[in-house]
C-alpha atoms as a PDB file:
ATOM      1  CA  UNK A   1     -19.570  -9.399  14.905  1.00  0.00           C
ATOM      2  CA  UNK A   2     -17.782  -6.428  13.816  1.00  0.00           C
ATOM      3  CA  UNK A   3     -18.756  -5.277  10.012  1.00  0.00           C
ATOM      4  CA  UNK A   4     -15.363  -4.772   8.788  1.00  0.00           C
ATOM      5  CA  UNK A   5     -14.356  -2.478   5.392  1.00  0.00           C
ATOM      6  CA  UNK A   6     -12.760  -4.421   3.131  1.00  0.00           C
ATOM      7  CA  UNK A   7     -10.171  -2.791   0.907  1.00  0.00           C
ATOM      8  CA  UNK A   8      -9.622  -2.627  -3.309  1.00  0.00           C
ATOM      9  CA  UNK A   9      -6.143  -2.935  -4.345  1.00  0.00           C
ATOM     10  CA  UNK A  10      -5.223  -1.104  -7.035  1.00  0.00           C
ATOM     11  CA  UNK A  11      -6.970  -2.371 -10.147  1.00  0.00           C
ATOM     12  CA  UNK A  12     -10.047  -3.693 -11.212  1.00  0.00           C
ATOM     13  CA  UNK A  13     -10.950  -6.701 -12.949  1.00  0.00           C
ATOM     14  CA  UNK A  14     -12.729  -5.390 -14.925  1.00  0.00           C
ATOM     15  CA  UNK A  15     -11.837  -2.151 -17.295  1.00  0.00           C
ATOM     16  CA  UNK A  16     -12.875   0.408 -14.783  1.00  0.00           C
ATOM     17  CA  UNK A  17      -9.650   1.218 -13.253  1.00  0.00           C
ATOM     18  CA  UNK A  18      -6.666   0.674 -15.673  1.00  0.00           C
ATOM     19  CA  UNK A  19      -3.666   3.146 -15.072  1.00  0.00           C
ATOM     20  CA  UNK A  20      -1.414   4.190 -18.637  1.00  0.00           C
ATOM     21  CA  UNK A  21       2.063   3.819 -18.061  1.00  0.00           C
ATOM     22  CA  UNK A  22       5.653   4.299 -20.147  1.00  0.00           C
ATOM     23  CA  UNK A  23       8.720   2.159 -19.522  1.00  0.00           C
ATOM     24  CA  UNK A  24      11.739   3.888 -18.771  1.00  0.00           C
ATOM     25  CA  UNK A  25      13.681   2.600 -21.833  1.00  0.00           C
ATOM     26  CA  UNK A  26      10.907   3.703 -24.069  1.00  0.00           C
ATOM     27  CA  UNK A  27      11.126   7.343 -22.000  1.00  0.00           C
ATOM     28  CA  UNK A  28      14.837   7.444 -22.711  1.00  0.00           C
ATOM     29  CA  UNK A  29      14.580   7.593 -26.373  1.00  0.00           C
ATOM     30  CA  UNK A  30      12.068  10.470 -25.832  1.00  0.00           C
ATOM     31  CA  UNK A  31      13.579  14.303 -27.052  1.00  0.00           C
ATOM     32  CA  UNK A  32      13.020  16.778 -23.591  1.00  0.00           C
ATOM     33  CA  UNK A  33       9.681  18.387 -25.042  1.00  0.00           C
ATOM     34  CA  UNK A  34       8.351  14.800 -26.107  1.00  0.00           C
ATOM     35  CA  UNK A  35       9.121  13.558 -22.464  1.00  0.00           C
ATOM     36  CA  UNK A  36       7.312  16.373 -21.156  1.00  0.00           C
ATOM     37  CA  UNK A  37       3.969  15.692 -23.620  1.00  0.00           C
ATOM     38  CA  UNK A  38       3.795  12.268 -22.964  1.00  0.00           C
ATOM     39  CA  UNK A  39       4.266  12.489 -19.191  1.00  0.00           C
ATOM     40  CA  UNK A  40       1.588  15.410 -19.329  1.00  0.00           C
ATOM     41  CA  UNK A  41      -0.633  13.083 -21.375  1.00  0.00           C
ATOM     42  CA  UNK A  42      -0.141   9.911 -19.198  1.00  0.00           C
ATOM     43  CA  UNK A  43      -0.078  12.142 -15.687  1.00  0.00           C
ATOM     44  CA  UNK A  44      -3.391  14.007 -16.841  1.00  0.00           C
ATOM     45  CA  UNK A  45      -5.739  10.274 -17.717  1.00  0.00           C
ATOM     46  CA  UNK A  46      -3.945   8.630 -14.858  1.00  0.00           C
ATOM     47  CA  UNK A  47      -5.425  11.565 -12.334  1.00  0.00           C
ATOM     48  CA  UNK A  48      -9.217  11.391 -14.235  1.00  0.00           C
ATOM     49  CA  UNK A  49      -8.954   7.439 -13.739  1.00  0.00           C
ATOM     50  CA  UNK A  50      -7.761   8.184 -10.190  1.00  0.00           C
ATOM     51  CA  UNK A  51     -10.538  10.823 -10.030  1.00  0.00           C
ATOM     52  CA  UNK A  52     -13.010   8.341 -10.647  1.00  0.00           C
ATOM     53  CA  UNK A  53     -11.861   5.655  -8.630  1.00  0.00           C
ATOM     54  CA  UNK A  54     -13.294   7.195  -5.468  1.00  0.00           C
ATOM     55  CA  UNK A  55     -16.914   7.338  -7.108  1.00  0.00           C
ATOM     56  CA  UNK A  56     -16.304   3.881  -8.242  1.00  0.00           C
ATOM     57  CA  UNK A  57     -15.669   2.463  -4.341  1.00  0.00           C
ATOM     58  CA  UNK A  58     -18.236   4.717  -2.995  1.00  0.00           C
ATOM     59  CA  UNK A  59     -21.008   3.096  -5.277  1.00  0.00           C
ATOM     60  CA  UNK A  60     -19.913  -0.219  -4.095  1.00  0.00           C
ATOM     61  CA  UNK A  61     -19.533   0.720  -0.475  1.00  0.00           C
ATOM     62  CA  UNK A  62     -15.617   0.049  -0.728  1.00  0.00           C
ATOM     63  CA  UNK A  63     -14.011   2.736   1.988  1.00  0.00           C
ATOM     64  CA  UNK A  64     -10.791   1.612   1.705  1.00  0.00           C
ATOM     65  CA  UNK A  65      -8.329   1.759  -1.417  1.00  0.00           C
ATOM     66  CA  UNK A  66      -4.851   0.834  -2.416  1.00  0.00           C
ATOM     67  CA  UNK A  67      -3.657   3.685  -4.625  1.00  0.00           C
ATOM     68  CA  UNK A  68      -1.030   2.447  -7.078  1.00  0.00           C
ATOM     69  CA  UNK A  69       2.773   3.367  -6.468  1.00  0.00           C
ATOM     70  CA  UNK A  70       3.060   3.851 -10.691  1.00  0.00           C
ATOM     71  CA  UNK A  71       0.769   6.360 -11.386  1.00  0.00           C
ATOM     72  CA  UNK A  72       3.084   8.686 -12.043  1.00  0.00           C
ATOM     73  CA  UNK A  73       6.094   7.185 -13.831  1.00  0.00           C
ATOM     74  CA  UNK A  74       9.512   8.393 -14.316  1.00  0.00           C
ATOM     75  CA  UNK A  75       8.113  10.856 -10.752  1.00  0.00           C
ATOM     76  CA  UNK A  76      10.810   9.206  -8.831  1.00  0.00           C
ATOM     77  CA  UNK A  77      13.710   8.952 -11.747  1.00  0.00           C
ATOM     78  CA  UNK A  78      16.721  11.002 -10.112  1.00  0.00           C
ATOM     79  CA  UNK A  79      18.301  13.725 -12.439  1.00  0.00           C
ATOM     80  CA  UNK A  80      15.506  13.864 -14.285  1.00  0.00           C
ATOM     81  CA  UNK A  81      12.947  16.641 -13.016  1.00  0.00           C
ATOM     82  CA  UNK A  82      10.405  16.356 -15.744  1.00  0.00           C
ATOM     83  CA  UNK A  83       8.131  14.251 -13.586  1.00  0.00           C
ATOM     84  CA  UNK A  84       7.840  16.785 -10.508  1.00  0.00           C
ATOM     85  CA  UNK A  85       7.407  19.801 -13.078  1.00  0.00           C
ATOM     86  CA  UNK A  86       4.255  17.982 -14.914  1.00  0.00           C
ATOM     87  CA  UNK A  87       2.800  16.578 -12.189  1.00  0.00           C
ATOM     88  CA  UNK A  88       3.118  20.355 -10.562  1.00  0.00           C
ATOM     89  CA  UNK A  89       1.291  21.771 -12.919  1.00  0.00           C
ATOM     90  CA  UNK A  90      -1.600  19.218 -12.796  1.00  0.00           C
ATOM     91  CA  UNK A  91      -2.099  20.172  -8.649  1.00  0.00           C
ATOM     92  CA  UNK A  92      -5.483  21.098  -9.270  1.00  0.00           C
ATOM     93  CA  UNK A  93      -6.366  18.322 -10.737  1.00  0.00           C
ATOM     94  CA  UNK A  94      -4.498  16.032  -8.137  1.00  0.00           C
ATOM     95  CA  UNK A  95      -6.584  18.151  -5.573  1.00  0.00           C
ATOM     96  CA  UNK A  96      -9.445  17.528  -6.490  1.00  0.00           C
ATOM     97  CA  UNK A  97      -9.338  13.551  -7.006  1.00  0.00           C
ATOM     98  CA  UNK A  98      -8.156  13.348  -3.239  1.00  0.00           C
ATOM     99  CA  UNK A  99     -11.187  15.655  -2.601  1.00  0.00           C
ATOM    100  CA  UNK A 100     -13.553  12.981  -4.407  1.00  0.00           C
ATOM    101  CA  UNK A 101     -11.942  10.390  -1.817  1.00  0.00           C
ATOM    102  CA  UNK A 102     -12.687  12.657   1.486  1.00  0.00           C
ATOM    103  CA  UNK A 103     -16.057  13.292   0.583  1.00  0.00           C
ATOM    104  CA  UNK A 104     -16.648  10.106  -0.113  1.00  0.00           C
ATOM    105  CA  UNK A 105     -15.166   8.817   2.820  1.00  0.00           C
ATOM    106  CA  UNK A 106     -12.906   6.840   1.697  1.00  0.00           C
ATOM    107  CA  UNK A 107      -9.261   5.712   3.259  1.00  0.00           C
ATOM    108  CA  UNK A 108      -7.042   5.880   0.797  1.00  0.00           C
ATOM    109  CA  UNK A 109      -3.206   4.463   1.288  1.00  0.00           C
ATOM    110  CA  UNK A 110       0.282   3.386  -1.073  1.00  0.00           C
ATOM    111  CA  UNK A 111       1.935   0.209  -1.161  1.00  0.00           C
ATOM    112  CA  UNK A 112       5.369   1.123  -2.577  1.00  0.00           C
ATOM    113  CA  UNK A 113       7.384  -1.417  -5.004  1.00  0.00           C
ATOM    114  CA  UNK A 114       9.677  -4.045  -3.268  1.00  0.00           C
ATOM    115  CA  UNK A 115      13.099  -2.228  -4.577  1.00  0.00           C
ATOM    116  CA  UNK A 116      12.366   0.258  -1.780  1.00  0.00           C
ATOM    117  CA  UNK A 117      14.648  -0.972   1.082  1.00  0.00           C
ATOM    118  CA  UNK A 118      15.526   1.760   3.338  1.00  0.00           C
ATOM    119  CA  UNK A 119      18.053  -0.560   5.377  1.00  0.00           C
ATOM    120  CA  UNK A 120      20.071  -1.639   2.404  1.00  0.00           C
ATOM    121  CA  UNK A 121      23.940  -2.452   3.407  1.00  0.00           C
ATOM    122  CA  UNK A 122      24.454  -0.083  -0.293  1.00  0.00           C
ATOM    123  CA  UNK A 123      24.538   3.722   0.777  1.00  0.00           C
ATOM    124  CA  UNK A 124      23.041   4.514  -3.191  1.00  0.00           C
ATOM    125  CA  UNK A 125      19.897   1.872  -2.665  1.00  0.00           C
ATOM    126  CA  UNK A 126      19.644   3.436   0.278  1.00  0.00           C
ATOM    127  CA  UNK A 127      19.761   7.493  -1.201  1.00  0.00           C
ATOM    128  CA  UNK A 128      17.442   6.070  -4.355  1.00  0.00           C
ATOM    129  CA  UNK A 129      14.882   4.433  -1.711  1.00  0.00           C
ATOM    130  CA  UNK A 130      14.601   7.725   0.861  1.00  0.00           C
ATOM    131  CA  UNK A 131      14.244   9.501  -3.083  1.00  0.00           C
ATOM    132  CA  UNK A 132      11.398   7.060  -4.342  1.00  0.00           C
ATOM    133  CA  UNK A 133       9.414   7.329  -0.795  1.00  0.00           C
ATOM    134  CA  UNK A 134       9.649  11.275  -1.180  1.00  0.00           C
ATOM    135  CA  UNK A 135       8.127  11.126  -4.055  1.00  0.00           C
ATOM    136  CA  UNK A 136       5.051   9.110  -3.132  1.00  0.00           C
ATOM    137  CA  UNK A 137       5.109  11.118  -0.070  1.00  0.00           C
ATOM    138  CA  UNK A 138       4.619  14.444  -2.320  1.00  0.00           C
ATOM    139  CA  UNK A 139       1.795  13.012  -4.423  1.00  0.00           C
ATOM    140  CA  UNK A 140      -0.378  11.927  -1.220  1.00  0.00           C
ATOM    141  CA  UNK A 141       0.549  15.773  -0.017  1.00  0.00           C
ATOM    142  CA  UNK A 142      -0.800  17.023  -3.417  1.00  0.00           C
ATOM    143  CA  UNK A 143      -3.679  14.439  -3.366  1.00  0.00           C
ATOM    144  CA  UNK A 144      -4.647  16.367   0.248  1.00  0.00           C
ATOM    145  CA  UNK A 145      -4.050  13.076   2.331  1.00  0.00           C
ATOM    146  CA  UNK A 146      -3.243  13.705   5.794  1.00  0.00           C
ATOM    147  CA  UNK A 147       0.169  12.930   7.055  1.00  0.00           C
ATOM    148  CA  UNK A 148      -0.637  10.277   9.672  1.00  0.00           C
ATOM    149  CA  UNK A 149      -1.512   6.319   9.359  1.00  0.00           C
ATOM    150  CA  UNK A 150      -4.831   7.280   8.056  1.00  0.00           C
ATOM    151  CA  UNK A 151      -3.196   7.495   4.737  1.00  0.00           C
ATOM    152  CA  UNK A 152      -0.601   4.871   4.810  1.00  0.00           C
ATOM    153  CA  UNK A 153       2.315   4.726   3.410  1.00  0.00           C
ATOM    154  CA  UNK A 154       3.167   1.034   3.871  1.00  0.00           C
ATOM    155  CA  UNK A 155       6.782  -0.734   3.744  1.00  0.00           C
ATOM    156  CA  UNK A 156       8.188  -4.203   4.044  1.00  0.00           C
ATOM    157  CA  UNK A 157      10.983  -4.731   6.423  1.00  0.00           C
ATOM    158  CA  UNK A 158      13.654  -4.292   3.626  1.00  0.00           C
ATOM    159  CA  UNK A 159      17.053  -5.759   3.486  1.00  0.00           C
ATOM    160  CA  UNK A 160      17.177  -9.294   5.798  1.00  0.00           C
ATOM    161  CA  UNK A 161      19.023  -9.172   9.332  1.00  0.00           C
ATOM    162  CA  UNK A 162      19.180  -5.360   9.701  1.00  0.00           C
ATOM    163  CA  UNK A 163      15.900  -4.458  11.932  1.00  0.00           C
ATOM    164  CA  UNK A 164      18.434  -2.460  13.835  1.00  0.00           C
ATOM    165  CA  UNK A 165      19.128  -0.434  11.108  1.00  0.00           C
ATOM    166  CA  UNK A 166      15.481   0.007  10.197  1.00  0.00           C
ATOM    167  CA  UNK A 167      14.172   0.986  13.084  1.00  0.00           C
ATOM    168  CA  UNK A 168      17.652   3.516  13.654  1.00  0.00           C
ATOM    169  CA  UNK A 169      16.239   5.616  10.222  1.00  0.00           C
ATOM    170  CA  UNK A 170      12.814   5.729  10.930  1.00  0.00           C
ATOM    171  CA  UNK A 171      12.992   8.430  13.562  1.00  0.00           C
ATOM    172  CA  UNK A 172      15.330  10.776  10.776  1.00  0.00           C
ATOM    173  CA  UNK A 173      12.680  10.386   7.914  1.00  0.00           C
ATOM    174  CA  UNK A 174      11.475  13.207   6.502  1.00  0.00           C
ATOM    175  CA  UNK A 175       7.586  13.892   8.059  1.00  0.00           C
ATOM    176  CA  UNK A 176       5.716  13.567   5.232  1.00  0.00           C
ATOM    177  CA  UNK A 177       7.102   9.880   4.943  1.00  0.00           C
ATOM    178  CA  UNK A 178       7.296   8.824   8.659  1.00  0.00           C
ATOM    179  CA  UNK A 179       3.916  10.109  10.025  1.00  0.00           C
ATOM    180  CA  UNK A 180       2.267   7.739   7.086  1.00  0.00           C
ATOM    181  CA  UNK A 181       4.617   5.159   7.422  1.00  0.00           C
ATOM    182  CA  UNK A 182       3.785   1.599   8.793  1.00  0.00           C
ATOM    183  CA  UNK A 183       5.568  -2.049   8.394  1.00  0.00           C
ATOM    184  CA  UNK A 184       4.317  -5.398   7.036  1.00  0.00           C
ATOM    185  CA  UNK A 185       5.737  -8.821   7.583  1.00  0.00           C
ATOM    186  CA  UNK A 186       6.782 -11.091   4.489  1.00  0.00           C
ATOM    187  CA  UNK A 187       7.554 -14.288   3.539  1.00  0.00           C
ATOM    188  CA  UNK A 188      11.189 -14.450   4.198  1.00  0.00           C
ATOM    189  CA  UNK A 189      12.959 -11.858   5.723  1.00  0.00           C
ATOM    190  CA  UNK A 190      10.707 -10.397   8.515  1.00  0.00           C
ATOM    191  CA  UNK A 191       8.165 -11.924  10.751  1.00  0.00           C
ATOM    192  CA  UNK A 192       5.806 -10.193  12.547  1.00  0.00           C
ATOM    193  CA  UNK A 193       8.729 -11.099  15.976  1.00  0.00           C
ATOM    194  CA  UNK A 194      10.848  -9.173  13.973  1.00  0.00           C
ATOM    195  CA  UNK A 195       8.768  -5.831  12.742  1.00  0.00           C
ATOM    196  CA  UNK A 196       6.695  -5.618  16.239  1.00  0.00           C
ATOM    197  CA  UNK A 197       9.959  -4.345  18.368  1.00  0.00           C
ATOM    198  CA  UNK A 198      10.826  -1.910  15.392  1.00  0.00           C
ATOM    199  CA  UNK A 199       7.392  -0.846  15.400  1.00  0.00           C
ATOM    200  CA  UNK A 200       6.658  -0.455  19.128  1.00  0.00           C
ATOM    201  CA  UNK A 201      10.144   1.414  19.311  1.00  0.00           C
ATOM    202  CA  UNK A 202       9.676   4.041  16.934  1.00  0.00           C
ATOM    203  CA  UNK A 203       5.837   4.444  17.251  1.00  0.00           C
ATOM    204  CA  UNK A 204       5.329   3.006  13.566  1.00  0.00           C
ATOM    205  CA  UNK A 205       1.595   0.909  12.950  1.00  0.00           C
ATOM    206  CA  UNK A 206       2.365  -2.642  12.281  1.00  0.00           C
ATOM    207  CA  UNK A 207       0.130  -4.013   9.593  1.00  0.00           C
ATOM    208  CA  UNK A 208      -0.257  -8.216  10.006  1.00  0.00           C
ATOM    209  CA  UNK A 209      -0.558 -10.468   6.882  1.00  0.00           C
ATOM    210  CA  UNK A 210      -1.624 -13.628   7.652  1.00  0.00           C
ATOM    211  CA  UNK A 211      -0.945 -15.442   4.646  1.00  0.00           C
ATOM    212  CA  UNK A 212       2.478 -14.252   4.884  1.00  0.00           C
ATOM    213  CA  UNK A 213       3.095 -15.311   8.432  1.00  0.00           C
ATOM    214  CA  UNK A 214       1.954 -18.721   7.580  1.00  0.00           C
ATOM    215  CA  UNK A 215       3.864 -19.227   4.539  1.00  0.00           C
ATOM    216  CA  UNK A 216       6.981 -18.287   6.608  1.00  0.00           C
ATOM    217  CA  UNK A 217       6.295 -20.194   9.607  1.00  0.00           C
ATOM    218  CA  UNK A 218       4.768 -23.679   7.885  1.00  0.00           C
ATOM    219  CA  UNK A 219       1.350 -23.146   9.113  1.00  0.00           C
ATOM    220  CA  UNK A 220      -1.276 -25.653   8.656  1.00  0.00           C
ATOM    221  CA  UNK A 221      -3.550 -22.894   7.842  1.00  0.00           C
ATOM    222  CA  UNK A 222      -5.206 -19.402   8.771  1.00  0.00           C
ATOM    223  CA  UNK A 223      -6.464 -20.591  11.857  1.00  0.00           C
ATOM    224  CA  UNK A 224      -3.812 -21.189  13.654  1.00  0.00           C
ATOM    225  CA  UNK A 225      -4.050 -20.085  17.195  1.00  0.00           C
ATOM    226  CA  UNK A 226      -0.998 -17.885  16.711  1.00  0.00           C
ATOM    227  CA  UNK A 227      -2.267 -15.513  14.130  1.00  0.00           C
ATOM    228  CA  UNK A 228      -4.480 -13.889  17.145  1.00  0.00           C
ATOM    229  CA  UNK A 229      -1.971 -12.966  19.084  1.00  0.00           C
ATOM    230  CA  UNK A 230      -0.130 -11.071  16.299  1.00  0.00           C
ATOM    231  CA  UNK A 231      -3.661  -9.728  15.335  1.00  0.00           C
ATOM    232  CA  UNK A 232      -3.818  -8.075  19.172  1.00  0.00           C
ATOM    233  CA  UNK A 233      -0.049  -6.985  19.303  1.00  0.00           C
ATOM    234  CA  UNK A 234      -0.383  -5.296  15.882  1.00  0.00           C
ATOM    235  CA  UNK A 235      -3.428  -3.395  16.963  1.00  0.00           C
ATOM    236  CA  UNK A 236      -1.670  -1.847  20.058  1.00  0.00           C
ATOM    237  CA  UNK A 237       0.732  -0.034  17.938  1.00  0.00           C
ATOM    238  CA  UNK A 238      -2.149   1.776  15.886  1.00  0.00           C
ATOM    239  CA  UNK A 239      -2.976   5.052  17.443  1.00  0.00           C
ATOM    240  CA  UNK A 240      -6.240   4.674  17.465  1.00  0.00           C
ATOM    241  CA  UNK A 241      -6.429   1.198  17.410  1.00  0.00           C
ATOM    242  CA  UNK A 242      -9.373   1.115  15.297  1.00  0.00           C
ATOM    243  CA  UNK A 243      -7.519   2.265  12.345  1.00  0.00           C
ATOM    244  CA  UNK A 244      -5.771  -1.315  11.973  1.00  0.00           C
ATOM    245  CA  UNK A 245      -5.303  -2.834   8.892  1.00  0.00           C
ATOM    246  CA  UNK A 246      -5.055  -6.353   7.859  1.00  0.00           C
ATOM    247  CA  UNK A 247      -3.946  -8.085   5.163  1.00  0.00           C
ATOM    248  CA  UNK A 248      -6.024 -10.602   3.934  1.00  0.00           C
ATOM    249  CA  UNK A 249      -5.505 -13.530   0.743  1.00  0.00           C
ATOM    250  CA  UNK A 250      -5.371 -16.940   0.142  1.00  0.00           C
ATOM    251  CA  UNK A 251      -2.941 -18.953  -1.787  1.00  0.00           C
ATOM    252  CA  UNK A 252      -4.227 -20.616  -5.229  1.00  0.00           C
ATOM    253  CA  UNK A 253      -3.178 -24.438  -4.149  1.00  0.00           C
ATOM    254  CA  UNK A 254      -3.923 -24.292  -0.005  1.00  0.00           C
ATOM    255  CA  UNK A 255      -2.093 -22.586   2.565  1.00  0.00           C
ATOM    256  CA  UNK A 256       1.414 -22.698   1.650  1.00  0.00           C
ATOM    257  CA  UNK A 257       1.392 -21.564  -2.021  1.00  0.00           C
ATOM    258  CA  UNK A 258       2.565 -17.320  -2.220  1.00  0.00           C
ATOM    259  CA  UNK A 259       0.335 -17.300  -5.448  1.00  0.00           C
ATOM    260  CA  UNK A 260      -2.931 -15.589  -4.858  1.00  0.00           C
ATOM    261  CA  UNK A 261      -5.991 -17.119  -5.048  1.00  0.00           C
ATOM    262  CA  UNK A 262      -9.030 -15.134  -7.001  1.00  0.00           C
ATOM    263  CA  UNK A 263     -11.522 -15.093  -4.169  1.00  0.00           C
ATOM    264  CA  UNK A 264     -11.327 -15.461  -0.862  1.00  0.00           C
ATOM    265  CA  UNK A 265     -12.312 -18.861   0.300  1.00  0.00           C
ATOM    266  CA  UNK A 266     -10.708 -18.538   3.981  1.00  0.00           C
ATOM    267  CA  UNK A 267     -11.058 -15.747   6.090  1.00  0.00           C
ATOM    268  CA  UNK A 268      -9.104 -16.052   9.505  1.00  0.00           C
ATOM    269  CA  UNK A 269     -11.137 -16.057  13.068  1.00  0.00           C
ATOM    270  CA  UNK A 270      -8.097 -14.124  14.402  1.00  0.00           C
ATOM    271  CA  UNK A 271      -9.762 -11.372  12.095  1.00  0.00           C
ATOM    272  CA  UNK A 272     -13.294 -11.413  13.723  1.00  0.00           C
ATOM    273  CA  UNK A 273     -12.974  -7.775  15.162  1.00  0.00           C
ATOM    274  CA  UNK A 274     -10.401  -6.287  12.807  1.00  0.00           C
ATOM    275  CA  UNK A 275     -11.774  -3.180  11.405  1.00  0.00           C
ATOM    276  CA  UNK A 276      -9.871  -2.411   8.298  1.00  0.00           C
ATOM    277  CA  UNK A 277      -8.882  -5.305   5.974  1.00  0.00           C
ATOM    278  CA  UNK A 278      -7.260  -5.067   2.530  1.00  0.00           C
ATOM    279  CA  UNK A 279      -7.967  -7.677   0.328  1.00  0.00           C
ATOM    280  CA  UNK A 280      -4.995  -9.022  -1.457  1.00  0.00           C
ATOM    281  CA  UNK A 281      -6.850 -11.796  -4.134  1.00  0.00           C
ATOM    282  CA  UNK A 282      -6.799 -11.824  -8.419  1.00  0.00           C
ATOM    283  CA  UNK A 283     -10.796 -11.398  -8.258  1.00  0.00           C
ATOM    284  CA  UNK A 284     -10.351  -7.347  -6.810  1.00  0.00           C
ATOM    285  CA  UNK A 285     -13.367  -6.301  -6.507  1.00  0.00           C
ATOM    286  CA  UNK A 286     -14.925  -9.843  -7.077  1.00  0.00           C
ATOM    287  CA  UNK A 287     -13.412 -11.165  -4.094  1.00  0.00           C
ATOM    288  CA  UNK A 288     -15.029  -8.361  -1.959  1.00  0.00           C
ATOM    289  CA  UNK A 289     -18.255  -8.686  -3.367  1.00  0.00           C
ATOM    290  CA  UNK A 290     -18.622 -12.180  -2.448  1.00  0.00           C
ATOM    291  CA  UNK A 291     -17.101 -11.344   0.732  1.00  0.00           C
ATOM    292  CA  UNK A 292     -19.414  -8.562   1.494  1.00  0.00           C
ATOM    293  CA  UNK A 293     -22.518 -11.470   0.427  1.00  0.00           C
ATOM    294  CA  UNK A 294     -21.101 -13.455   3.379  1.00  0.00           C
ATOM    295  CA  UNK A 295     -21.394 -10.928   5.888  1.00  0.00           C
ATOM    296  CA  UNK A 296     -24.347 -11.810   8.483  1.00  0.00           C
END
């Protein structure tokens, strides 16, 4: 059985990794030189945290880690460069934390927020989407990530009904964003029958979530025959293959609830030889633990 390396989202449980943050209407009643100091100040801890998040997975053999899409807030906020000029200034610092993560051999990828949707019917959700993925793009460019699936950048299908569209716009995006780029199924608006043909058109990695698929699809459970063959057509449109990831959670009240659960209590069989699985439960870094203990 394949040893596979399960993946941190994000936060810890415990205190560890905890990322500072300002809302935007508490931002907006900032002067210019106050917005810059407290950016500078949040931008500057967030990086250290970030810093030691790699020697935090590399002491508990975690090689894989979900970076969070808010380190940097108010990055993204169009007409408003204060973002890009702090965080510019703070490149060496940014350096060296994605340093700490290559010599520690660790993947590290984003998970944008849901109001990106690249395939909007709205040409301005559309212009403040391509905006908000440029940013992310530029802080896994200053962070030294390479531009390819090994540091993915990592999308739901977007706006219901318009795979067309999505898989038109891939091939236009700008490099940094589509040679990281890859496309999950959700709940509701895209099954993995609906991502797989945009995927294998425009040479974008697919990445399967099982709990999604059967929440969409009324599945008894996660071991439903099915969820193997969209294990084995996902994998085919990683290049390498063995740089697939997974998606893996439970739901709190059995298979149908979204909520999830704070361990892992079932792990699919259609995940047997997957190399690369992100673990999506409350417990973080609990849940792989106990995982991990399982392993033969």
């Amino acid at each position: 059985m394949l040893t596979p390396a399960y993946g941190l989202v994000c936060l810890t449980v415990g205190p560890e990794l905890r990322f500072r943050t300002v809302t935007l209407s508490r931002y907006r009643t900032l002067t210019p030189s106050e917005r810059e100091t407290k950016l500078r100040t949040i931008y500057a801890e967030n990086i250290r945290i970030l810093h030691s998040a790699a020697s935090y997975c590399a002491s508990r053999n975690i090689r894989l880690y979900r970076m969070s899409s808010s380190l940097f807030p108010m990055l993204d906020l169009i007409g408003d460069d204060v973002g890009q000029t702090v965080l510019q200034s703070l490149s060496t610092e940014l350096r060296a934390a994605g340093e700490a993560f290559r010599e520690a051999g660790i993947r590290v990828l984003m998970h944008p927020e849901q109001f990106i949707v690249l395939n909007s019917e709205r040409p301005e959700v559309r212009q403040n989407s391509l905006h908000a993925l440029q940013s992310h793009a530029r802080v896994m460019d200053g962070l030294g990530l390479e531009r390819s699936a090994w540091n993915l950048l990592l999308l739901h299908g977007g706006k219901g009904g318009r795979a067309a569209e999505l898989q038109a716009l891939i091939p236009d995006l700008p490099d940094a964003v589509r040679l990281r780029l890859g496309l999950e199924n959700d709940e509701r608006s895209y099954g993995p029958q609906d991502l797989l043909p945009v995927c294998e058109a425009t040479g974008t990695p697919f990445v399967f979530d099982a709990h999604h698929h059967v929440v969409r699809e009324k599945l008894g459970d996660l071991q439903d025959a099915s969820l193997r063959e969209w294990v084995l057509r996902a994998r085919q449109t990683w290049r390498p293959p063995d740089w697939q990831i997974v998606h893996l959670s439970n739901g709190i009240d059995g298979p149908q609830d979204r909520r999830h659960s704070h361990l892992i209590t079932q792990l699919p069989n259609a995940y047997a030889d997957v190399p690369w699985i992100e673990v999506e439960a409350k417990g973080k870094e609990e849940a792989i633990a106990a995982l991990v203990a399982r392993l033969p």
